[in-house]
N, C-alpha and C. Protein backbone atom coordinates (compact mmCIF):
# COMPACT_ATOMS: atom_id res chain seq x y z
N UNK A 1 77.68 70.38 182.46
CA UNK A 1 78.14 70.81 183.75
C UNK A 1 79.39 70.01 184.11
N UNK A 2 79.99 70.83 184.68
CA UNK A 2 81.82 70.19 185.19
C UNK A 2 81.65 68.88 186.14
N UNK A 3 82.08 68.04 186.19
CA UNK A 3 82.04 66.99 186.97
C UNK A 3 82.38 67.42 188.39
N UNK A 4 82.28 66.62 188.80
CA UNK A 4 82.26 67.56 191.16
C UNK A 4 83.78 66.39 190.77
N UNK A 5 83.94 65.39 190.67
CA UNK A 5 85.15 64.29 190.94
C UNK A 5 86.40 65.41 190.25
N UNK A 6 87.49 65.23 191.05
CA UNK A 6 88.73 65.88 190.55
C UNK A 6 89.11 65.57 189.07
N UNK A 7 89.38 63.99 189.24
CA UNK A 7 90.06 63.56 187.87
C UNK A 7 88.94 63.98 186.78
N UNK A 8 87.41 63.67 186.79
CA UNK A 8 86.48 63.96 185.61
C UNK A 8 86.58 65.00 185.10
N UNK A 9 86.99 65.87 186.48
CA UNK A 9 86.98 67.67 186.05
C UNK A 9 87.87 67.86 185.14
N UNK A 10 88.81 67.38 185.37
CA UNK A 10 90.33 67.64 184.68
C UNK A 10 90.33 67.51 183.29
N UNK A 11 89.56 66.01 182.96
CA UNK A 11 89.45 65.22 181.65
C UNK A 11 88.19 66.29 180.73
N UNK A 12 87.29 66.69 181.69
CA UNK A 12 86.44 67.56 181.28
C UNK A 12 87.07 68.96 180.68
N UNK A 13 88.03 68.97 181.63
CA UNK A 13 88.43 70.68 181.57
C UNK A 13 89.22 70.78 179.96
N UNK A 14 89.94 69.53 179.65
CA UNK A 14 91.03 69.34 178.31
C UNK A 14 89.61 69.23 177.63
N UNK A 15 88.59 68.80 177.35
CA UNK A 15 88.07 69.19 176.19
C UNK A 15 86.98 70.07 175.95
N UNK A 16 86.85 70.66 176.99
CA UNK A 16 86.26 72.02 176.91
C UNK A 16 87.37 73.01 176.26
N UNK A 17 88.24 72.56 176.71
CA UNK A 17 89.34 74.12 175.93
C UNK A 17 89.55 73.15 174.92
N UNK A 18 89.54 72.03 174.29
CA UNK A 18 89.63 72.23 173.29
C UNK A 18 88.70 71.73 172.52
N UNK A 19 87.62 72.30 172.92
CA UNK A 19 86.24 72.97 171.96
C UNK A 19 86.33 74.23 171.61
N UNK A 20 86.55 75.29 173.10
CA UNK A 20 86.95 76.33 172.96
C UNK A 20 88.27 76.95 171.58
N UNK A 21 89.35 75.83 171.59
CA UNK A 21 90.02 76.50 170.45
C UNK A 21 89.23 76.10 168.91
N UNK A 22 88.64 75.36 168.96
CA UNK A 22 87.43 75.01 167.73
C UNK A 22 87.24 76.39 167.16
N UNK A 23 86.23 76.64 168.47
CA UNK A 23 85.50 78.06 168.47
C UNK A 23 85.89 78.85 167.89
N UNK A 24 87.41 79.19 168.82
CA UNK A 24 88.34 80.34 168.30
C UNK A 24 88.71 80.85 166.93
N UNK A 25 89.32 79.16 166.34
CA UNK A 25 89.17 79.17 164.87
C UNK A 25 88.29 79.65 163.78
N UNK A 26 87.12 78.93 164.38
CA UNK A 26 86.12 79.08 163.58
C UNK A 26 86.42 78.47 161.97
N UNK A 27 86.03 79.91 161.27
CA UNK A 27 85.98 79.47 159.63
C UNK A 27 87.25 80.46 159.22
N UNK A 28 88.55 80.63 160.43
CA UNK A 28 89.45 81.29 159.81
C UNK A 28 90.04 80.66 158.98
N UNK A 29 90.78 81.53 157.54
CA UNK A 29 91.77 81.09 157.25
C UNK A 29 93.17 80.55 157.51
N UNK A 30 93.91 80.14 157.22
CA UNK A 30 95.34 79.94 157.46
C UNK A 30 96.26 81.83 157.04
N UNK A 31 95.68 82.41 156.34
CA UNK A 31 96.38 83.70 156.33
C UNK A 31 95.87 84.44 157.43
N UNK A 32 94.38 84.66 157.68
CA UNK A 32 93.90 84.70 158.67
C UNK A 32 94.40 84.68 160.30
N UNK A 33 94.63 83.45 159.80
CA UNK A 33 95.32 83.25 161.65
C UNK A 33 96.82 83.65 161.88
N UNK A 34 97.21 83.67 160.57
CA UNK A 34 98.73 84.44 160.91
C UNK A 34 99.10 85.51 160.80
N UNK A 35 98.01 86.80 160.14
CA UNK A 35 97.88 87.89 160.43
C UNK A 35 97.88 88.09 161.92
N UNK A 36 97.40 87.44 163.14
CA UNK A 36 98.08 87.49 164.11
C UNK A 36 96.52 88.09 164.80
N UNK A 37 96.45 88.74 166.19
CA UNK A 37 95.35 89.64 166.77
C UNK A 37 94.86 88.52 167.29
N UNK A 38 92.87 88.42 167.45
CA UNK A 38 92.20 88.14 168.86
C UNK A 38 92.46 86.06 168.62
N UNK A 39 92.59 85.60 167.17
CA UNK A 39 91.85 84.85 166.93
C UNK A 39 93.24 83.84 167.12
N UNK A 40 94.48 83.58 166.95
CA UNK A 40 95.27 83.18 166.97
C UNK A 40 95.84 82.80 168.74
N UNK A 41 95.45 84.46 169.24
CA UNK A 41 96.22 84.86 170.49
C UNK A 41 94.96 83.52 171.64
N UNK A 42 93.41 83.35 171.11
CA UNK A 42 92.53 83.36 171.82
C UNK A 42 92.64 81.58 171.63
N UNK A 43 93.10 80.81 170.25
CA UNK A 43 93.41 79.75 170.29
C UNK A 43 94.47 79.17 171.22
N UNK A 44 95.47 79.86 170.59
CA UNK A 44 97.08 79.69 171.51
C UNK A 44 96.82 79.39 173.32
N UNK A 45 95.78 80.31 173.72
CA UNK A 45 95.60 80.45 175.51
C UNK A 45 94.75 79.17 175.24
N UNK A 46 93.65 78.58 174.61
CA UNK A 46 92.73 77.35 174.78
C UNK A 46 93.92 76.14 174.66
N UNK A 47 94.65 76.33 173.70
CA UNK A 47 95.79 75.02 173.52
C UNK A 47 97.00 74.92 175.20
N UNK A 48 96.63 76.07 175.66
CA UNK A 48 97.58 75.89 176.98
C UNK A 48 96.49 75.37 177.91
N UNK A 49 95.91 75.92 178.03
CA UNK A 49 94.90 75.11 178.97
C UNK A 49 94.66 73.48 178.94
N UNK A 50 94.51 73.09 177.66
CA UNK A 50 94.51 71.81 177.49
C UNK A 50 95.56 71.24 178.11
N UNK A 51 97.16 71.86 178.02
CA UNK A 51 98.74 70.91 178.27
C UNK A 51 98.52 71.45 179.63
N UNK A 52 97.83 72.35 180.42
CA UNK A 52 97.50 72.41 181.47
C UNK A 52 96.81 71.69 182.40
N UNK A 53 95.40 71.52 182.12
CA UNK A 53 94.53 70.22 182.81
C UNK A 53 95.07 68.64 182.39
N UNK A 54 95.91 68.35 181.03
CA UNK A 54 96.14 67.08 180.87
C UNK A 54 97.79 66.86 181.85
N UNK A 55 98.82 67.52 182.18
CA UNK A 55 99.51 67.86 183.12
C UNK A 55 98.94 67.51 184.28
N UNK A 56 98.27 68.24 184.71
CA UNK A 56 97.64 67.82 186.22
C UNK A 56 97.22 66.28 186.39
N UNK A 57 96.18 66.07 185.23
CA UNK A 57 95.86 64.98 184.99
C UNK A 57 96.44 63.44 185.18
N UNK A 58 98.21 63.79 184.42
CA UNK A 58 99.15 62.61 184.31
C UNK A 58 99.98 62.75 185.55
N UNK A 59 99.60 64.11 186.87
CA UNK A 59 100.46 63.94 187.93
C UNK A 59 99.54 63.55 189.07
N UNK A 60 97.76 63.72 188.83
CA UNK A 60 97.38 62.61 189.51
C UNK A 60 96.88 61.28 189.23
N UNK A 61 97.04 60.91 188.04
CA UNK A 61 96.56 59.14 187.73
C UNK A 61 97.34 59.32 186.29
N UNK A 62 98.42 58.92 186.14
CA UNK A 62 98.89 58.94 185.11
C UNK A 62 98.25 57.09 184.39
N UNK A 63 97.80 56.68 184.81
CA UNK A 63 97.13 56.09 184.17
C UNK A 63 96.10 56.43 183.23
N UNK A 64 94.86 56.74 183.84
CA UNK A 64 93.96 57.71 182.81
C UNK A 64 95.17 58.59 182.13
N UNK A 65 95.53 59.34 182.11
CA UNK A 65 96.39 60.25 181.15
C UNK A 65 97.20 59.84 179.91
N UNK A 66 97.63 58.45 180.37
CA UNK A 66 97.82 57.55 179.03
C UNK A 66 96.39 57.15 178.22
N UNK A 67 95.55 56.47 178.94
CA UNK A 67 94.45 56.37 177.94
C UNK A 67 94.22 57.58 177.33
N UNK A 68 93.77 58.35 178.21
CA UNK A 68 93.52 59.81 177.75
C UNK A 68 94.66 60.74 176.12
N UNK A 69 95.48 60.20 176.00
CA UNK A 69 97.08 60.48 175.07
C UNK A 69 95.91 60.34 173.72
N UNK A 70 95.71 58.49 173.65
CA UNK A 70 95.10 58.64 172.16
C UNK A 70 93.76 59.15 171.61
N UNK A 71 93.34 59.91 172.62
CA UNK A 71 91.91 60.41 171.69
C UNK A 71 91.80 60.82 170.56
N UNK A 72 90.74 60.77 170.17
CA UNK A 72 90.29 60.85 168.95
C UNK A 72 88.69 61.22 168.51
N UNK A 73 88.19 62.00 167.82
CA UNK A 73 87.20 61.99 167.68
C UNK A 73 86.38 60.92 167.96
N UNK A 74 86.99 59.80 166.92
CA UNK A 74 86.00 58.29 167.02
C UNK A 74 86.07 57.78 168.11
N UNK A 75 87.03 58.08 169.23
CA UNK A 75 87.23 57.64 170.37
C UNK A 75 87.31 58.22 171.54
N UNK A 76 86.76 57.58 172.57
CA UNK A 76 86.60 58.73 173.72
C UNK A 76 87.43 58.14 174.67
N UNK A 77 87.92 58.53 175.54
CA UNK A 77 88.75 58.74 177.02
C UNK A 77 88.18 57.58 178.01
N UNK A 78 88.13 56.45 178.12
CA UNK A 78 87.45 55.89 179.38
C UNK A 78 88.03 56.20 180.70
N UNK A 79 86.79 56.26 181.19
CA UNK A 79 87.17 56.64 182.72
C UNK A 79 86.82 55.34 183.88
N UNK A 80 86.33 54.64 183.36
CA UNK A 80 86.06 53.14 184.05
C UNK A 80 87.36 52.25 184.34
């Protein structure tokens, strides 16, 4: 569930879409995805969303938004 706090939401919202472009991918190929249609078009909108909520993000605490820069799988976002 989305966090109720603005900034959590935000940090929440960048990696929900980009789970969502996970999704999108799936087990496509690389020819696959450049044949072009739902699967490319449906990534492309999840990757804007992300430069979308992390945007908002660095124009209200651009602090978190720097931590937030190096994620990484092995590493998560502190919000403390």
């Amino acid at each position: 569930m989305r966090p109720e706090s603005r900034l959590a939401g935000l940090v929440w919202d960048a990696l929900e879409f980009s789970r969502n472009a996970q999704i999108a991918v799936g087990e496509a190929t690389v020819a696959e995805f450049l044949e072009g249609g739902v699967v490319p078009w449906a990534t492309e909108r999840q990757i804007e969303l992300v430069g979308e909520a992390l945007s908002k993000l660095r124009q209200a605490a651009p602090e978190i938004a720097e931590r937030c820069r190096t994620y990484t799988r092995s590493s998560a976002c502190e919000m403390s």
